[in-house]
C-alpha atoms as a PDB file:
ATOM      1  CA  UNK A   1     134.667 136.045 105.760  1.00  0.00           C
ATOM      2  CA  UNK A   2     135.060 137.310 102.314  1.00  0.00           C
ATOM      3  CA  UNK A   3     135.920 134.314 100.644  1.00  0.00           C
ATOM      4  CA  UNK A   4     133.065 132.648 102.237  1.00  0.00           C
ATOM      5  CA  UNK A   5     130.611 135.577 101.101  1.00  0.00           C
ATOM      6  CA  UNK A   6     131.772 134.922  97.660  1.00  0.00           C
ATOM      7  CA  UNK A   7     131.210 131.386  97.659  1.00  0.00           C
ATOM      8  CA  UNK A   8     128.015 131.575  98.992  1.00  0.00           C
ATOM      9  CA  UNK A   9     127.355 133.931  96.169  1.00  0.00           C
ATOM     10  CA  UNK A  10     128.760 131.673  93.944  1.00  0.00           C
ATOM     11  CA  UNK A  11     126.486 129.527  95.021  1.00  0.00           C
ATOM     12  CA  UNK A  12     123.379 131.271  93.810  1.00  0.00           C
ATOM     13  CA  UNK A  13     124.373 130.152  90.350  1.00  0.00           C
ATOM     14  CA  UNK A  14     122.649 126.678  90.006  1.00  0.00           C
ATOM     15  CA  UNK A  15     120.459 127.469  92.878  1.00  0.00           C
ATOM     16  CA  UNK A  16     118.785 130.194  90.004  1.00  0.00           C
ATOM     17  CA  UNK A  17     119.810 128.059  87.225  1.00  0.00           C
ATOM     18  CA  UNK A  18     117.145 125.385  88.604  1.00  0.00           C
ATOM     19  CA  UNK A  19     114.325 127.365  90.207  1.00  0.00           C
ATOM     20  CA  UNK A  20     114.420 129.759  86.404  1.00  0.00           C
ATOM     21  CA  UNK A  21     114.377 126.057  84.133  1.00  0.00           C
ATOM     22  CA  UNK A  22     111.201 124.924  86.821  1.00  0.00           C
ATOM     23  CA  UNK A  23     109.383 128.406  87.067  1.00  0.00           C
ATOM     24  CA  UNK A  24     109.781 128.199  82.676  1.00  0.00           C
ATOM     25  CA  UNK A  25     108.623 125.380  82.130  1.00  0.00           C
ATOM     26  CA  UNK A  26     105.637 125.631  84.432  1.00  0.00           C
ATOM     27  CA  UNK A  27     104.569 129.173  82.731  1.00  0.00           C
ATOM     28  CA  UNK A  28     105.553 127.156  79.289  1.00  0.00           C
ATOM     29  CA  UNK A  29     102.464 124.551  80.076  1.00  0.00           C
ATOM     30  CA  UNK A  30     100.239 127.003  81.207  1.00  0.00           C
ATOM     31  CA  UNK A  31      96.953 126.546  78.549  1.00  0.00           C
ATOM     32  CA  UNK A  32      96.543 129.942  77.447  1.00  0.00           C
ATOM     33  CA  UNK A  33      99.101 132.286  76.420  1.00  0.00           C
ATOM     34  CA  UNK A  34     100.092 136.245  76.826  1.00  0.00           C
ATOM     35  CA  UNK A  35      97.902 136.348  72.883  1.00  0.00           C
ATOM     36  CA  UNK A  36      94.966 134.681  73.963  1.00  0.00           C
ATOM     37  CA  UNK A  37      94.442 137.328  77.162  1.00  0.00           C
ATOM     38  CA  UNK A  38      95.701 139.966  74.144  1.00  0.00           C
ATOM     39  CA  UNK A  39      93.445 139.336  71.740  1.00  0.00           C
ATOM     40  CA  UNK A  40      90.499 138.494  73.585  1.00  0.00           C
ATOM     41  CA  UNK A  41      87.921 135.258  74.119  1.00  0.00           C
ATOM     42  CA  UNK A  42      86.210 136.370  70.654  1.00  0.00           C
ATOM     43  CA  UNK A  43      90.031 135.801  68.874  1.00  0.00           C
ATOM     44  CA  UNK A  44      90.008 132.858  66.247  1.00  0.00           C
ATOM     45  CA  UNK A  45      92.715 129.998  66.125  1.00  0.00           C
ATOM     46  CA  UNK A  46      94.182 131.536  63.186  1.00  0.00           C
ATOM     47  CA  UNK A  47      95.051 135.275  64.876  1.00  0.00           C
ATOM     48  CA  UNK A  48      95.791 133.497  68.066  1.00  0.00           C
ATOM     49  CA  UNK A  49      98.589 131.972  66.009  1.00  0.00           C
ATOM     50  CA  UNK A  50      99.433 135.078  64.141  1.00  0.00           C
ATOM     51  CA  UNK A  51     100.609 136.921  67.363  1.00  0.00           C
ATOM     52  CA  UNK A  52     101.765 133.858  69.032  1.00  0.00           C
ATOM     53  CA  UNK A  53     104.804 133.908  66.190  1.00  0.00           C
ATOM     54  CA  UNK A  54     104.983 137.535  65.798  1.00  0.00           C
ATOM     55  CA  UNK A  55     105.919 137.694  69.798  1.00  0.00           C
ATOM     56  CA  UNK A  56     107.906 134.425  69.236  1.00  0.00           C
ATOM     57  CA  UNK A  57     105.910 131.903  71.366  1.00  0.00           C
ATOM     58  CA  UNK A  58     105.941 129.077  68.734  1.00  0.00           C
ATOM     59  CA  UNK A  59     109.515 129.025  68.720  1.00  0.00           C
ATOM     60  CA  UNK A  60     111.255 125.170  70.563  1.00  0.00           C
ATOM     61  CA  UNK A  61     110.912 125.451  74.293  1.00  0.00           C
ATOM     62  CA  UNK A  62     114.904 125.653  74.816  1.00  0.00           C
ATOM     63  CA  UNK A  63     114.990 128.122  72.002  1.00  0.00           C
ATOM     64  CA  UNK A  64     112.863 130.243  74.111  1.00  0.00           C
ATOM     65  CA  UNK A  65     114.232 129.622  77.695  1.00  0.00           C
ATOM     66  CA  UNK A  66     117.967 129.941  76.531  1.00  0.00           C
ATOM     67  CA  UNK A  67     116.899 133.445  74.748  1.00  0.00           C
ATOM     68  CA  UNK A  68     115.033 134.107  77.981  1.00  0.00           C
ATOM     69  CA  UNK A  69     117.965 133.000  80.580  1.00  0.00           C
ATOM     70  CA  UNK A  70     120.861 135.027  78.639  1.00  0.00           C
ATOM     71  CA  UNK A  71     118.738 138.191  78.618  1.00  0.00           C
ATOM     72  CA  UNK A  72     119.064 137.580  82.325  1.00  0.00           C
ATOM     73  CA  UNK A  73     122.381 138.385  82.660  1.00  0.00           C
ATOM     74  CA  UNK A  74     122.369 141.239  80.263  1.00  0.00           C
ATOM     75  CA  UNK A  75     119.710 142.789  82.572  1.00  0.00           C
ATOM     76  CA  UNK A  76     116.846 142.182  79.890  1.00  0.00           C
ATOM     77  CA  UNK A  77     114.185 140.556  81.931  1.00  0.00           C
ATOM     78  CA  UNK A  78     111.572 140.930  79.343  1.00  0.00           C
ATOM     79  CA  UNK A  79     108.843 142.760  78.443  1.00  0.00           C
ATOM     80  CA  UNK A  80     105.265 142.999  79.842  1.00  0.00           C
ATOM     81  CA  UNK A  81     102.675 143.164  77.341  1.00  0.00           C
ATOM     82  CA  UNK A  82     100.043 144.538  79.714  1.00  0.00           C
ATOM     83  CA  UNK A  83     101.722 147.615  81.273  1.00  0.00           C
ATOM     84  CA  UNK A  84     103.899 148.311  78.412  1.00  0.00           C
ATOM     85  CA  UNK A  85     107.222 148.653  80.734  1.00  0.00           C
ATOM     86  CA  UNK A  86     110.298 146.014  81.336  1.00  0.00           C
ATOM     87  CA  UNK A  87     109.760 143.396  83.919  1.00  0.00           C
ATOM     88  CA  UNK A  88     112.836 144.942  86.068  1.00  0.00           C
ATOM     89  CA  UNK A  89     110.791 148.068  85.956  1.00  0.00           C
ATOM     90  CA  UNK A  90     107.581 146.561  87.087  1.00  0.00           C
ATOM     91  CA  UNK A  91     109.659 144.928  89.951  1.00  0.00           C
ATOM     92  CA  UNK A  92     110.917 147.793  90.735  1.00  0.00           C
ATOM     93  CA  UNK A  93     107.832 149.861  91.530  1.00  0.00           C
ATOM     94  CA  UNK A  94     105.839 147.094  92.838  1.00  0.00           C
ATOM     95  CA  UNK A  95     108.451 146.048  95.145  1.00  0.00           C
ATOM     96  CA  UNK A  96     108.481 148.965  97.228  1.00  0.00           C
ATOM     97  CA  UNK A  97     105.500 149.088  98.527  1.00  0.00           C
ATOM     98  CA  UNK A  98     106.005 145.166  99.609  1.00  0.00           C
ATOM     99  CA  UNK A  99     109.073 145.958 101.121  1.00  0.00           C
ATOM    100  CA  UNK A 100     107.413 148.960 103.434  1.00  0.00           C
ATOM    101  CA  UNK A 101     104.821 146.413 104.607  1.00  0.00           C
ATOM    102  CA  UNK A 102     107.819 143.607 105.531  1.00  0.00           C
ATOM    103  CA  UNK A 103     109.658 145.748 107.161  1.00  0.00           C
ATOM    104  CA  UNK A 104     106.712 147.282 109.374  1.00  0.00           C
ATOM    105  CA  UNK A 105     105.322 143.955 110.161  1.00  0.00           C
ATOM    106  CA  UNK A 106     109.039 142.974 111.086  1.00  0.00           C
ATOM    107  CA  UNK A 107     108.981 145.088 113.397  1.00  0.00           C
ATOM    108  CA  UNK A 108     105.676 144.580 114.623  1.00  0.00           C
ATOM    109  CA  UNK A 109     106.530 140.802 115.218  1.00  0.00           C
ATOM    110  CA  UNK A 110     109.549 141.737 117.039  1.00  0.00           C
ATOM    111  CA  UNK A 111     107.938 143.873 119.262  1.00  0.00           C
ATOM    112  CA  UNK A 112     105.321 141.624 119.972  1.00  0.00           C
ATOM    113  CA  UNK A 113     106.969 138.137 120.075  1.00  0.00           C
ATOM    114  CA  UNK A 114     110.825 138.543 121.688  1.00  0.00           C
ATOM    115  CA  UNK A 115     109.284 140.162 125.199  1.00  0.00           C
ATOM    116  CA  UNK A 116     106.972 137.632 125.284  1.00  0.00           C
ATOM    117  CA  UNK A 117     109.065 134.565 124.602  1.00  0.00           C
ATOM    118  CA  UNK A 118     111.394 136.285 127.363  1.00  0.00           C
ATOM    119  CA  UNK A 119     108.708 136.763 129.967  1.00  0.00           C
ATOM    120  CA  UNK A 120     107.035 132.757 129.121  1.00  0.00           C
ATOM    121  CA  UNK A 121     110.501 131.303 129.281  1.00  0.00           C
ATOM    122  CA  UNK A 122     111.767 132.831 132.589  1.00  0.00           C
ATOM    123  CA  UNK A 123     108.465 132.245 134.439  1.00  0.00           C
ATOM    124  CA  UNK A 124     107.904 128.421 133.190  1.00  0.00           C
ATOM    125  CA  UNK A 125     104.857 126.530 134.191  1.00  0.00           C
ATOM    126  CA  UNK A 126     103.038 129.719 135.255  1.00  0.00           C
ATOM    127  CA  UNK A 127     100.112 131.084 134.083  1.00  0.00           C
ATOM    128  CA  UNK A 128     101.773 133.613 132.112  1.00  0.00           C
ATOM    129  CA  UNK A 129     103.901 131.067 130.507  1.00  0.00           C
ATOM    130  CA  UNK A 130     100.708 129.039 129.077  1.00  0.00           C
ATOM    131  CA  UNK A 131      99.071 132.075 128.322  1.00  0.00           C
ATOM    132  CA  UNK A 132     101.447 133.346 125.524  1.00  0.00           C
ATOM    133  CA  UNK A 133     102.579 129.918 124.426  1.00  0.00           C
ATOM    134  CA  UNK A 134      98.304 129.624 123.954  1.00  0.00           C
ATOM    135  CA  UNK A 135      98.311 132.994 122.161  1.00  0.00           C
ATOM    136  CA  UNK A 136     101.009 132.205 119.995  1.00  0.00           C
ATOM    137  CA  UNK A 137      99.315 128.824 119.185  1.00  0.00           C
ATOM    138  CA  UNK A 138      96.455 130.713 118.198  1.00  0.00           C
ATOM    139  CA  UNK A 139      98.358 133.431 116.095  1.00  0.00           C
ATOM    140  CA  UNK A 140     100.014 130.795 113.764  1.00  0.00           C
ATOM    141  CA  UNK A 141      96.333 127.977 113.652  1.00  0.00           C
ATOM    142  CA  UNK A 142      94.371 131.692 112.923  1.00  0.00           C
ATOM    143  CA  UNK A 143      94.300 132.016 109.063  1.00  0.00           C
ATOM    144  CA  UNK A 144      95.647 135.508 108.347  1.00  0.00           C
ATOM    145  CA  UNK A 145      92.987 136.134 105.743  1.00  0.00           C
ATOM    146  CA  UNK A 146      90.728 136.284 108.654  1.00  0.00           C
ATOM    147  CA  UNK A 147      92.908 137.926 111.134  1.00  0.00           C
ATOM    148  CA  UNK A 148      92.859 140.592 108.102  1.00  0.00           C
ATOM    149  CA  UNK A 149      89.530 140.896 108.323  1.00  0.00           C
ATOM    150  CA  UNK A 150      89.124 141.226 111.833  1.00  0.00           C
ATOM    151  CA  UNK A 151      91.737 144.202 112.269  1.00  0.00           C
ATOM    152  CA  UNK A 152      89.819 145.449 109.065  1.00  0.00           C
ATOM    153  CA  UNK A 153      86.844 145.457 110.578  1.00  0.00           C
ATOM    154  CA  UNK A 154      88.103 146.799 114.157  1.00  0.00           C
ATOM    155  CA  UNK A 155      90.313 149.598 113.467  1.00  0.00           C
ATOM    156  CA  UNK A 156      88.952 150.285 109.884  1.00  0.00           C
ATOM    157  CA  UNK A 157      85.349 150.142 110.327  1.00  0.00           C
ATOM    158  CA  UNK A 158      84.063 150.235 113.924  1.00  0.00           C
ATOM    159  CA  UNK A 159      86.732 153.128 115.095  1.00  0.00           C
ATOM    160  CA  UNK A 160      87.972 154.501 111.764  1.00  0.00           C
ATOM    161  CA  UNK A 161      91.768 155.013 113.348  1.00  0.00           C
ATOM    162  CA  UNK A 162      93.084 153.646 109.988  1.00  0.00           C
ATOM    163  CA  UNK A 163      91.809 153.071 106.050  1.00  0.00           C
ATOM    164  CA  UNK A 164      90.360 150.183 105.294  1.00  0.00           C
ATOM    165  CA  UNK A 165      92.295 149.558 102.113  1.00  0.00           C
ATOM    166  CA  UNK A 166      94.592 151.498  99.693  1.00  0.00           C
ATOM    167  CA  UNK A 167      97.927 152.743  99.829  1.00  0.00           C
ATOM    168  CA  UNK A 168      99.431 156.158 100.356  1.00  0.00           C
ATOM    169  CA  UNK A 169     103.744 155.862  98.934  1.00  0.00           C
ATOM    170  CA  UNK A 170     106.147 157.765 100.707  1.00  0.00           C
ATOM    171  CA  UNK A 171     106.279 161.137  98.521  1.00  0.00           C
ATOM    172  CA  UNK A 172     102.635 161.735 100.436  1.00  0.00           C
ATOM    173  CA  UNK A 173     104.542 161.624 103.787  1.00  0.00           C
ATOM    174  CA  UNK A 174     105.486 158.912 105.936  1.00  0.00           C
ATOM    175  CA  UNK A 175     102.774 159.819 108.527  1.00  0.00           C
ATOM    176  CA  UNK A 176     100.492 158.551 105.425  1.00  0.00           C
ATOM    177  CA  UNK A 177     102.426 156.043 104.266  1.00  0.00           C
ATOM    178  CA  UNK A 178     102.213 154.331 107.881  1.00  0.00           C
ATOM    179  CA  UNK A 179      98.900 154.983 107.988  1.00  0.00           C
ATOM    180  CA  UNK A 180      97.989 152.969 105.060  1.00  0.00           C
ATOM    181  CA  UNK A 181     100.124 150.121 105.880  1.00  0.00           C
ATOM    182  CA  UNK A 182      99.791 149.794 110.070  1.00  0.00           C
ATOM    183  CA  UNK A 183      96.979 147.494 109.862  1.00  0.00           C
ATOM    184  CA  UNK A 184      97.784 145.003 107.123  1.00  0.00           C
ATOM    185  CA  UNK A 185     101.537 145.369 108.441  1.00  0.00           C
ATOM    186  CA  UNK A 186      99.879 144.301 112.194  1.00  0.00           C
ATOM    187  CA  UNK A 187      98.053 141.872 110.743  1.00  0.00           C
ATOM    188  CA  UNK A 188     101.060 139.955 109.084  1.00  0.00           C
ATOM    189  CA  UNK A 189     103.275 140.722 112.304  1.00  0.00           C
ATOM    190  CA  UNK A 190     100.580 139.006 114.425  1.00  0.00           C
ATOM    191  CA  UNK A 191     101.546 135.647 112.223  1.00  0.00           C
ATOM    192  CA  UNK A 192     104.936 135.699 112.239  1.00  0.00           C
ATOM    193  CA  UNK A 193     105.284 136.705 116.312  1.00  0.00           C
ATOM    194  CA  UNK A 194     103.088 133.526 116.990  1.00  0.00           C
ATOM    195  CA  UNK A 195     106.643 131.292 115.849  1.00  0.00           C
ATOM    196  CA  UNK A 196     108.872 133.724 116.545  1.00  0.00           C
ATOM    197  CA  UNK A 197     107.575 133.511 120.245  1.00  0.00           C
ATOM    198  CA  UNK A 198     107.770 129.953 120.212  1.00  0.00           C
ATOM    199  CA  UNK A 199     111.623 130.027 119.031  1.00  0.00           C
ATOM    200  CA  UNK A 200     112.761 132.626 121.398  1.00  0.00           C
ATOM    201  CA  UNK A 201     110.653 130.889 124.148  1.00  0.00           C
ATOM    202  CA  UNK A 202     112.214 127.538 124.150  1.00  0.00           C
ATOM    203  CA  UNK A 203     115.921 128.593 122.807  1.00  0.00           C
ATOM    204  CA  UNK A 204     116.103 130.654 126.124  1.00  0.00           C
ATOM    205  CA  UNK A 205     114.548 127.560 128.235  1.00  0.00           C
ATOM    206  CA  UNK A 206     117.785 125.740 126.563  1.00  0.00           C
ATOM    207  CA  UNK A 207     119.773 128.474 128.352  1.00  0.00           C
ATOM    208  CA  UNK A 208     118.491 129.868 131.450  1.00  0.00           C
ATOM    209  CA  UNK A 209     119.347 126.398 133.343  1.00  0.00           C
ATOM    210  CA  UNK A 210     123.271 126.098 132.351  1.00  0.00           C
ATOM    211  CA  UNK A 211     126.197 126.112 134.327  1.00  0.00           C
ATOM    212  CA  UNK A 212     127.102 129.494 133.245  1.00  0.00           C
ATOM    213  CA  UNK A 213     124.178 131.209 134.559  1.00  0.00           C
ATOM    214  CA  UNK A 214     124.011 129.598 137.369  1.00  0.00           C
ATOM    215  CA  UNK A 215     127.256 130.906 138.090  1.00  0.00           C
ATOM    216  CA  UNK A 216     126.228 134.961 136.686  1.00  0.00           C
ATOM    217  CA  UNK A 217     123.514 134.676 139.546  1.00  0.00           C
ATOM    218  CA  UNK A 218     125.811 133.214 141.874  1.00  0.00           C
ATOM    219  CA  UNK A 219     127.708 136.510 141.742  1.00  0.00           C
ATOM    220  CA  UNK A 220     125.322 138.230 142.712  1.00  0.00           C
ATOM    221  CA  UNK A 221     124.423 139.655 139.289  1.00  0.00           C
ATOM    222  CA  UNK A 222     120.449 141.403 138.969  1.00  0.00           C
ATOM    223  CA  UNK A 223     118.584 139.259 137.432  1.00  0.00           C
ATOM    224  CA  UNK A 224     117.592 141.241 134.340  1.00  0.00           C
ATOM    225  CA  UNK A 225     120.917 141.379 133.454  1.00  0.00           C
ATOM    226  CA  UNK A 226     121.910 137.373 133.662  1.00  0.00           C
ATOM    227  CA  UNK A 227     118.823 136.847 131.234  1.00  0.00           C
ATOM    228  CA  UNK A 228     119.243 139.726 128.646  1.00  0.00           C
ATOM    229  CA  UNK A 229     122.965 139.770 128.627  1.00  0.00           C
ATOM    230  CA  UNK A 230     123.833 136.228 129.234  1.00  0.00           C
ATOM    231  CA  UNK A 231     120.984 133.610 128.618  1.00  0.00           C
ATOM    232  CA  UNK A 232     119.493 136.056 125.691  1.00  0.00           C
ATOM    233  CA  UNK A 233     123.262 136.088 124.020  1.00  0.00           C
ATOM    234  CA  UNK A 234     123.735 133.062 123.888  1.00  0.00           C
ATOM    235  CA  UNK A 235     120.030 132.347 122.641  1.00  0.00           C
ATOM    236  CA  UNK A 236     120.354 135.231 119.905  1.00  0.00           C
ATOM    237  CA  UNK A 237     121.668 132.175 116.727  1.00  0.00           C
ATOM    238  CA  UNK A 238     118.557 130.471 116.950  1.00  0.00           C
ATOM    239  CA  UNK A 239     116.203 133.673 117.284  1.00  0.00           C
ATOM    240  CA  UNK A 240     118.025 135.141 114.698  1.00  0.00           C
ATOM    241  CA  UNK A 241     117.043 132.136 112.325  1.00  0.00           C
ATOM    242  CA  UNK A 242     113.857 132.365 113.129  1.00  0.00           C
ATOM    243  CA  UNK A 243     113.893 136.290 112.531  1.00  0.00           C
ATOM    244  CA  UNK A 244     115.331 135.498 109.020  1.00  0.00           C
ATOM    245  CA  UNK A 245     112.813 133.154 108.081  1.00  0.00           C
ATOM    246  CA  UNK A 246     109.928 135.603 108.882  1.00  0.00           C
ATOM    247  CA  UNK A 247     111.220 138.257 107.462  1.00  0.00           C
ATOM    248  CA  UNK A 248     111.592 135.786 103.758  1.00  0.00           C
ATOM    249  CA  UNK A 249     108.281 134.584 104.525  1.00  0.00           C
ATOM    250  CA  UNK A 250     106.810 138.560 104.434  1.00  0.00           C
ATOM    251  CA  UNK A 251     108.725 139.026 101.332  1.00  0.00           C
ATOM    252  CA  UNK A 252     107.732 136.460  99.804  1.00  0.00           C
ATOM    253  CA  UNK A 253     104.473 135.413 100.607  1.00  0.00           C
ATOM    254  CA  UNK A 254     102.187 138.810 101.234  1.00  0.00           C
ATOM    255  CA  UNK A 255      99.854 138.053  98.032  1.00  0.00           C
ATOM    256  CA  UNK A 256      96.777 137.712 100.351  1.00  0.00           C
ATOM    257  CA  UNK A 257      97.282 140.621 102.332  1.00  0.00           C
ATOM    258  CA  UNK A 258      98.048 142.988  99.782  1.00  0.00           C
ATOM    259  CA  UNK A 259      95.158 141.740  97.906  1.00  0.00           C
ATOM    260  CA  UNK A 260      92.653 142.169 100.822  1.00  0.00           C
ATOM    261  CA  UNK A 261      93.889 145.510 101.511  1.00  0.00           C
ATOM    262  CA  UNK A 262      94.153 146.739  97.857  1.00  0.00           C
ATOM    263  CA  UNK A 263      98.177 147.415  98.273  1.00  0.00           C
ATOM    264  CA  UNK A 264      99.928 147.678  94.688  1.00  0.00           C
ATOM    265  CA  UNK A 265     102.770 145.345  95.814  1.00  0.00           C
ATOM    266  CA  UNK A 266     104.626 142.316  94.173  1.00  0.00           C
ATOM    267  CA  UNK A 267     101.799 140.222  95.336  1.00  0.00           C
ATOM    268  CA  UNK A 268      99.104 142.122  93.308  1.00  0.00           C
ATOM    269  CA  UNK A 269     101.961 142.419  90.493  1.00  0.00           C
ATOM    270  CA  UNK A 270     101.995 138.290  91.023  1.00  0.00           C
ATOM    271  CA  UNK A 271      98.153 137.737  90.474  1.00  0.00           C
ATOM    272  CA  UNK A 272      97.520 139.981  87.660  1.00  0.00           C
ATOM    273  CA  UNK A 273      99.874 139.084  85.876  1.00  0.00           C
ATOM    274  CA  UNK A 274      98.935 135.244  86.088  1.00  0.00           C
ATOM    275  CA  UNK A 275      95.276 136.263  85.434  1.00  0.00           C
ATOM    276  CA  UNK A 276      96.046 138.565  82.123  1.00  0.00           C
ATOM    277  CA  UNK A 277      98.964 135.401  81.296  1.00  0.00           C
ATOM    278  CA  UNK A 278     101.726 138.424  81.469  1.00  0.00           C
ATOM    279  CA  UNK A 279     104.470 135.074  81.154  1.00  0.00           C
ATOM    280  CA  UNK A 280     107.699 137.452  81.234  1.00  0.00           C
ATOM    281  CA  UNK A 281     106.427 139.392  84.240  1.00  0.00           C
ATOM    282  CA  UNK A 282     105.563 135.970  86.265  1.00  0.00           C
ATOM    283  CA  UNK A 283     108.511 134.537  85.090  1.00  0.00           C
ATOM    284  CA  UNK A 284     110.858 137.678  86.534  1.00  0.00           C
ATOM    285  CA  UNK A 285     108.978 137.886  89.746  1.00  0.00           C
ATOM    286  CA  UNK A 286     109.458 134.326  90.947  1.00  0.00           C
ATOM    287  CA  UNK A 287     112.948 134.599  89.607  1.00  0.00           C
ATOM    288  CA  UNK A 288     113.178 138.048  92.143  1.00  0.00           C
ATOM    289  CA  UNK A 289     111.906 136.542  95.254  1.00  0.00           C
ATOM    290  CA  UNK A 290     113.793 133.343  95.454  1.00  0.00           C
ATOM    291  CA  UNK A 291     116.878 135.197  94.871  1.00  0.00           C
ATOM    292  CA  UNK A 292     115.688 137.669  97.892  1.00  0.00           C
ATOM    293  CA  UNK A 293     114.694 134.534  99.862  1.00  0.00           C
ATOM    294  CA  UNK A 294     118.384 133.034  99.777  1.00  0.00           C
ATOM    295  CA  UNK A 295     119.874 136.601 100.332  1.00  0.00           C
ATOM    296  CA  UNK A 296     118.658 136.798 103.266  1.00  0.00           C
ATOM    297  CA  UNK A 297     119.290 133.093 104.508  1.00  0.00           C
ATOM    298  CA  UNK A 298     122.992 134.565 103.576  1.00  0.00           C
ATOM    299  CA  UNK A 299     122.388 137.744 105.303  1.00  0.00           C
ATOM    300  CA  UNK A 300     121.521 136.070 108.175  1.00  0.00           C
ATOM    301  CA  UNK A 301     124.587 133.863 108.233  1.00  0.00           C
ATOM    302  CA  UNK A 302     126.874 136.750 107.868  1.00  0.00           C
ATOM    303  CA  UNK A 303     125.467 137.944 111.022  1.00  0.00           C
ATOM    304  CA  UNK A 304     125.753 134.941 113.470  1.00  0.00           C
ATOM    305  CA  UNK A 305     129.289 136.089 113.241  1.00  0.00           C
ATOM    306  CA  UNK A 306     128.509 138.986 115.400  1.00  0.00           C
ATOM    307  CA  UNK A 307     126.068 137.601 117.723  1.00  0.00           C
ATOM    308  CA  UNK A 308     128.324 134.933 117.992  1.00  0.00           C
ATOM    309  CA  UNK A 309     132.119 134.622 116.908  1.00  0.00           C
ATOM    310  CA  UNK A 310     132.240 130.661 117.406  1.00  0.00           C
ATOM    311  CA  UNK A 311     129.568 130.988 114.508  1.00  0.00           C
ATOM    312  CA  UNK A 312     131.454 133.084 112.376  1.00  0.00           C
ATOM    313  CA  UNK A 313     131.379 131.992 108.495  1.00  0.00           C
ATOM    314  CA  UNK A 314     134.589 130.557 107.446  1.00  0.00           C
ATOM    315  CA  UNK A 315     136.056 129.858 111.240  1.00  0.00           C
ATOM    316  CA  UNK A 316     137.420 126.707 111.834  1.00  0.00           C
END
């Protein structure tokens, strides 16, 4: 197990060695630069190119990215120019507040999706069952900008249970923390329990007609207890997948939502910085969220081991 953890780690390597050289070069042929949003639209050619060599932005292309790469590993990410603090910093308070809303949409998705994929799987064919295979066909075609809006509007606006935008961090209490964050959190947990429905769903149909249960029930085993302990078990890999999927996904991709609901996340870090040309800072946040994308792909390998020993990493 440990050798394969390390490998897998290993691994990272040229998986960040290619996504930093792509991610460079696209920031590198952006038009525009970090002096241009500095100085202003008024700026002339001549101070544009000024600052451009004082911050070192005329320098060769590899000059730059090898500089930029090394300073990597010695934990210098760069500096931002627009909120005068190092990139790892500005990842590092940005980041929490996306990783609140992941986690509470998580669960949200959980909640919502893994009874319901139980319930449409064991009664196939029935209403219920094309009821939430409908709903969850709905969840995932339903843009989530508007899905935002509509929880906006409903528990923001017409009852006034929860803000409509903003963000309270945890030093205010988690009472108000949650408070800020249950509706955009619902919101995103709505979209990701429309798949994860349709995994667990049809990775339990796989199971519930096997040899193996038939035999649990021939026992005379209650049925709860063949489908959650047996059929669900052995089910668990592939809802586990898709559990590690959604939960990159919500990392990774919450731009919109924080944006609609004024949350001071990575994804707000993401667009402002693209908007004031802040290269270092969109540079080190693409950088961060791959590598959090394939740690939890590994994460989530490490644990089929203990849903499942015959999927254990490194087991022959």
């Amino acid at each position: 197990m440990l050798s394969y953890i390390a490998k897998r780690i290993l691994s990272l390597i040229p998986v960040m060695f290619v996504v930093s050289c792509v991610v460079f070069l696209v920031v590198y042929l952006i038009p525009g630069g970090p002096a241009t949003a500095l100085l202003g639209m008024e700026a002339t050619p001549e101070q544009i190119e000024a600052l451009n060599t004082e911050l070192g932005f005329n320098r060769p292309f590899l000059v730059q990215y090898a500089d930029w790469f090394t300073g990597i590993f010695r934990g210098d990410w760069g500096e931002s120019y627009f909120l005068h603090q190092s990139v790892l910093e500005a990842i590092a308070e940005y980041f929490t507040p996306t990783l609140s809303l992941a986690i509470l949409a998580q669960l949200f998705a959980l909640l919502l999706s893994v009874p319901l994929g139980i319930l449409a799987a064991y009664r196939r064919g029935t209403v219920l069952d094309v009821a939430s295979v409908s709903i969850s066909l709905l969840g995932a075609a339903l843009p989530g900008f508007m899905l935002s809006m509509f929880l906006m509007l409903f528990f923001g606006v017409y009852h006034q249970w929860f803000p409509v935008a903003g963000y309270a961090s945890l030093a205010e209490g988690i009472g108000e923390h949650l408070k800020y964050l249950f509706v955009p959190a619902l919101s995103l947990g709505i979209v990701q329990a429309a798949y994860i429905t349709r995994m667990t769903r049809s990775s339990l149909l796989e199971t519930l007609y096997k040899n193996y249960i038939r035999t649990a029930r021939s026992k005379g085993l209650k049925e709860a207890r063949v489908v959650l302990r047996y059929a669900l078990k052995n089910a668990a890999p592939a809802i586990l997948t898709a559990v590690g999927q959604s939960f990159g996904s919500l990392i990774t991709g919450t731009i919109v939502t924080e944006t609609l609901f004024n949350i001071p996340g990575i994804g707000m870090l993401t667009m402002g910085s693209i908007d004031r040309r802040d290269v270092f800072v969109i540079q080190g946040v693409v950088l961060f969220v791959t590598f959090l994308y394939v740690l939890v792909n590994l994460i989530v390998d490490i644990l089929y081991g203990f849903v499942d020993p015959r999927l254990q990493p490194g087991r022959k």
